[in-house]
C-alpha atoms as a PDB file:
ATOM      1  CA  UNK A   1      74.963 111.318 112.258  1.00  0.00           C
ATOM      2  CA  UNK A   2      74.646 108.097 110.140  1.00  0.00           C
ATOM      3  CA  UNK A   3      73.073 109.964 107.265  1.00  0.00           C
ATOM      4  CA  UNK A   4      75.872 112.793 106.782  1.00  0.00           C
ATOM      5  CA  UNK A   5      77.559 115.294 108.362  1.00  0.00           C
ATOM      6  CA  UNK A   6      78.528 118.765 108.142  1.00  0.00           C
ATOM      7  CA  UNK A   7      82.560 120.539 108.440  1.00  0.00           C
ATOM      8  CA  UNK A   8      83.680 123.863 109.273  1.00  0.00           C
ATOM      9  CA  UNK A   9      87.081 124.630 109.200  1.00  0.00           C
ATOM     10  CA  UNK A  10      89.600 127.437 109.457  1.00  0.00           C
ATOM     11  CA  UNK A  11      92.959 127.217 107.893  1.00  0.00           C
ATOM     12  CA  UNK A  12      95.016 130.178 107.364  1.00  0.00           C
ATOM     13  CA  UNK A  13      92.731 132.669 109.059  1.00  0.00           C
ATOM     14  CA  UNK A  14      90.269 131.660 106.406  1.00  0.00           C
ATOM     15  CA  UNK A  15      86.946 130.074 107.614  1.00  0.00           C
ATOM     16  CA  UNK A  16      84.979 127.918 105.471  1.00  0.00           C
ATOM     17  CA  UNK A  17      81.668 125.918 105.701  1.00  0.00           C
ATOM     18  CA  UNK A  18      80.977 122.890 103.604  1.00  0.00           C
ATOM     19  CA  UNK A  19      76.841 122.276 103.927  1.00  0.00           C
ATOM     20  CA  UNK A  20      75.346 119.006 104.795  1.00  0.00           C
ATOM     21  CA  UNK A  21      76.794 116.393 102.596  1.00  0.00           C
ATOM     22  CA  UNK A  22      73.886 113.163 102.637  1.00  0.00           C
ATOM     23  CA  UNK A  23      75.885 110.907  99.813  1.00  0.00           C
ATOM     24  CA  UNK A  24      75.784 108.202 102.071  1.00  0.00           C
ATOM     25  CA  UNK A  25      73.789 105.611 100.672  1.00  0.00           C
ATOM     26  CA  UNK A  26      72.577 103.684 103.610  1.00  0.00           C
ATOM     27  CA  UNK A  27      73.988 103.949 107.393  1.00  0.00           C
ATOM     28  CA  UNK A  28      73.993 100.062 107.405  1.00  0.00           C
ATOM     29  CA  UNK A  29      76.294 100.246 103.919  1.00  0.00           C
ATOM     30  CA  UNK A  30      79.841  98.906 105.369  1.00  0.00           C
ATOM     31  CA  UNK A  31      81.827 100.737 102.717  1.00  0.00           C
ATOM     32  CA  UNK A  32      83.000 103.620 104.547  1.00  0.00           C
ATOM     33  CA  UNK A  33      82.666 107.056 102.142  1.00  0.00           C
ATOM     34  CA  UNK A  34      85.186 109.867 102.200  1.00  0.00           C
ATOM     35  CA  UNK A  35      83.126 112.332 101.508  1.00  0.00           C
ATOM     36  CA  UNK A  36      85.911 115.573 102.474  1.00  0.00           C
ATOM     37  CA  UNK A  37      89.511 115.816 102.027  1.00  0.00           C
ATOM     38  CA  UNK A  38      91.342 119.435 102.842  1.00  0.00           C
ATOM     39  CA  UNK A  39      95.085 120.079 103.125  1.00  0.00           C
ATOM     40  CA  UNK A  40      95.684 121.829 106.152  1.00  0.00           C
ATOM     41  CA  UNK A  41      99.354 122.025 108.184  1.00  0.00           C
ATOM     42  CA  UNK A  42     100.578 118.878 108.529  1.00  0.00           C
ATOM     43  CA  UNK A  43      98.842 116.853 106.347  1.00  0.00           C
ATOM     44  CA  UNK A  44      95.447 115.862 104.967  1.00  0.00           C
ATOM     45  CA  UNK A  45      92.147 116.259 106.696  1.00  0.00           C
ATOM     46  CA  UNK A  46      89.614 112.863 105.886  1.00  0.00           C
ATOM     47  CA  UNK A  47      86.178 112.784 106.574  1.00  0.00           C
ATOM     48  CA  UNK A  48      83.274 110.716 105.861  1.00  0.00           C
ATOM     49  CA  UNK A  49      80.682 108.246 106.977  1.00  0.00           C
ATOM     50  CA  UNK A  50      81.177 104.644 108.364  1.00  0.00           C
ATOM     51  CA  UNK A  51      78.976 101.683 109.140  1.00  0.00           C
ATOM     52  CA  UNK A  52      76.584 102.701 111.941  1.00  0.00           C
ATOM     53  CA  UNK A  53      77.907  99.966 114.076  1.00  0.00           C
ATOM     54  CA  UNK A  54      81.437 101.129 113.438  1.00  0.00           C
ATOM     55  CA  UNK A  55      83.408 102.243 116.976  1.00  0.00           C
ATOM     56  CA  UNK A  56      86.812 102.044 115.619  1.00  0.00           C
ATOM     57  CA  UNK A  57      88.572 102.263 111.816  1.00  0.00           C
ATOM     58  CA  UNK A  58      92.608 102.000 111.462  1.00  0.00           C
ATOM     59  CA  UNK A  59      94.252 103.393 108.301  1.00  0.00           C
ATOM     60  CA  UNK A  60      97.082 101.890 106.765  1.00  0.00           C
ATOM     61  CA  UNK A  61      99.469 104.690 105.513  1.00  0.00           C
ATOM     62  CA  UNK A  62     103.124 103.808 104.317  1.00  0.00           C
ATOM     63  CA  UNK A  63     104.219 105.062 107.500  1.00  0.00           C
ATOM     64  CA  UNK A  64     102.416 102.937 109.400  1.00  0.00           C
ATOM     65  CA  UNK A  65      98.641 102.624 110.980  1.00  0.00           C
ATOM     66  CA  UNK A  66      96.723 105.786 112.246  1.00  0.00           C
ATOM     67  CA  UNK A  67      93.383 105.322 114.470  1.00  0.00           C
ATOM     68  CA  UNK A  68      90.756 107.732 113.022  1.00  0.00           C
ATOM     69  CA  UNK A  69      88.247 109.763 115.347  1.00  0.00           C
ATOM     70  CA  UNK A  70      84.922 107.872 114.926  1.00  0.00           C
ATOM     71  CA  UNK A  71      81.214 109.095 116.603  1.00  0.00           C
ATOM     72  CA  UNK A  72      78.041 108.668 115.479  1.00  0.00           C
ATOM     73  CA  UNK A  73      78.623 106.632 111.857  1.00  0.00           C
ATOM     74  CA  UNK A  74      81.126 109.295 111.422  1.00  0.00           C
ATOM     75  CA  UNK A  75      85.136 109.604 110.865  1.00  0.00           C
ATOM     76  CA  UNK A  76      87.809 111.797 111.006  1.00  0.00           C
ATOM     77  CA  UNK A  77      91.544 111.138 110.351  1.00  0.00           C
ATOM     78  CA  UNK A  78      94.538 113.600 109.743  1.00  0.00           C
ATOM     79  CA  UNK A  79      96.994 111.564 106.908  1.00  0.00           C
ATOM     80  CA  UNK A  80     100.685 113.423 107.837  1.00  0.00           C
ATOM     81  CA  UNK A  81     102.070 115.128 105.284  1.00  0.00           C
ATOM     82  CA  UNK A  82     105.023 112.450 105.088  1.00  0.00           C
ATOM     83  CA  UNK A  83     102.621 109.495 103.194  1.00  0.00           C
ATOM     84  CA  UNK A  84     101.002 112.196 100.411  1.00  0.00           C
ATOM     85  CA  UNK A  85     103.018 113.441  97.265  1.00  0.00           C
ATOM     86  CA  UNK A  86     104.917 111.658  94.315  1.00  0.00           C
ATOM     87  CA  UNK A  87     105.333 107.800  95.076  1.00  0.00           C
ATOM     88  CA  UNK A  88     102.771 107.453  97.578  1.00  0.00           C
ATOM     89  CA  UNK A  89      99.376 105.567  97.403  1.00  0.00           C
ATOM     90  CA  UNK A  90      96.353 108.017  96.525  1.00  0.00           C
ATOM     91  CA  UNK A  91      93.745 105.847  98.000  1.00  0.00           C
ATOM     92  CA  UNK A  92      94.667 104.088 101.654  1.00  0.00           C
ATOM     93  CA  UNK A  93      92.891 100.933 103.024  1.00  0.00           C
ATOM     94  CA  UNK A  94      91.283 100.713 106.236  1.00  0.00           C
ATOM     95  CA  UNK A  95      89.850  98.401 108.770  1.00  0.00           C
ATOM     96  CA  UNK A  96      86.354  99.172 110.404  1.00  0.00           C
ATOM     97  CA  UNK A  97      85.326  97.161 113.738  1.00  0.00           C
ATOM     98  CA  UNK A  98      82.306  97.030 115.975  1.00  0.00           C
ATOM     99  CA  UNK A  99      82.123  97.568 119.737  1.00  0.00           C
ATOM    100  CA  UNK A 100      83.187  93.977 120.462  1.00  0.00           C
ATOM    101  CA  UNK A 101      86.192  94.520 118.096  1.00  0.00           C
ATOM    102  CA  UNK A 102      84.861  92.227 115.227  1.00  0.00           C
ATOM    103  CA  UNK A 103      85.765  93.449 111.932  1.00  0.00           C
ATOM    104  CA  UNK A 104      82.734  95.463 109.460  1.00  0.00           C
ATOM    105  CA  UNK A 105      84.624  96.110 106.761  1.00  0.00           C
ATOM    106  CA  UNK A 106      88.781  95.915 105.507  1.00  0.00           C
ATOM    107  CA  UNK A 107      89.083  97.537 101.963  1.00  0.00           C
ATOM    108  CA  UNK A 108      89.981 100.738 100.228  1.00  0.00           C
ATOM    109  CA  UNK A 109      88.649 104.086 101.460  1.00  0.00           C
ATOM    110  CA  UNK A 110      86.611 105.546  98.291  1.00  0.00           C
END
């Protein structure tokens, strides 16, 4: 929800639980937070809060632009392993918009 969220995962057979995480400051903040980051195959799993008004949110990766899952002031976005390692950005900008498509926020994700 707009407050936090809460991931369970399996990788490798191995099943983890990360506990409500509530650093979200304010649902109406338009910074988006990354609040979890886990390697898995393929890349890296990104997930965090957005604006509570936010439908949408595009990240821009060297490779190109990759549409994130978004529900309920929450996002989820895979980043292939082919734009992490030596020589690629460690922070990625992204663009958040609304249901009409007007931009929230276009800025780093933190």
């Amino acid at each position: 929800n707009e407050h936090g969220f809460a991931s369970c995962s399996q990788v490798g057979g191995q099943t983890t639980f990360d506990g409500y995480r509530a650093l979200r400051a304010a649902a109406d903040d338009p910074n988006p937070a990354s609040i979890v980051t886990m390697e898995v195959p393929g890349g890296l799993a990104v997930a965090g809060t957005v604006h509570q008004n936010c439908v949408r949110m595009q990240v821009m990766l060297p490779s190109g632009t990759v549409e994130a899952d978004v529900a309920n002031a929450t996002f989820a976005v895979l980043i292939p392993s082919s734009d992490l390692g030596p020589g690629k950005p460690k922070t990625y900008n992204v663009k958040l918009f609304s249901a009409d498509n007007v931009p929230i926020y276009e800025g780093p994700l933190d």
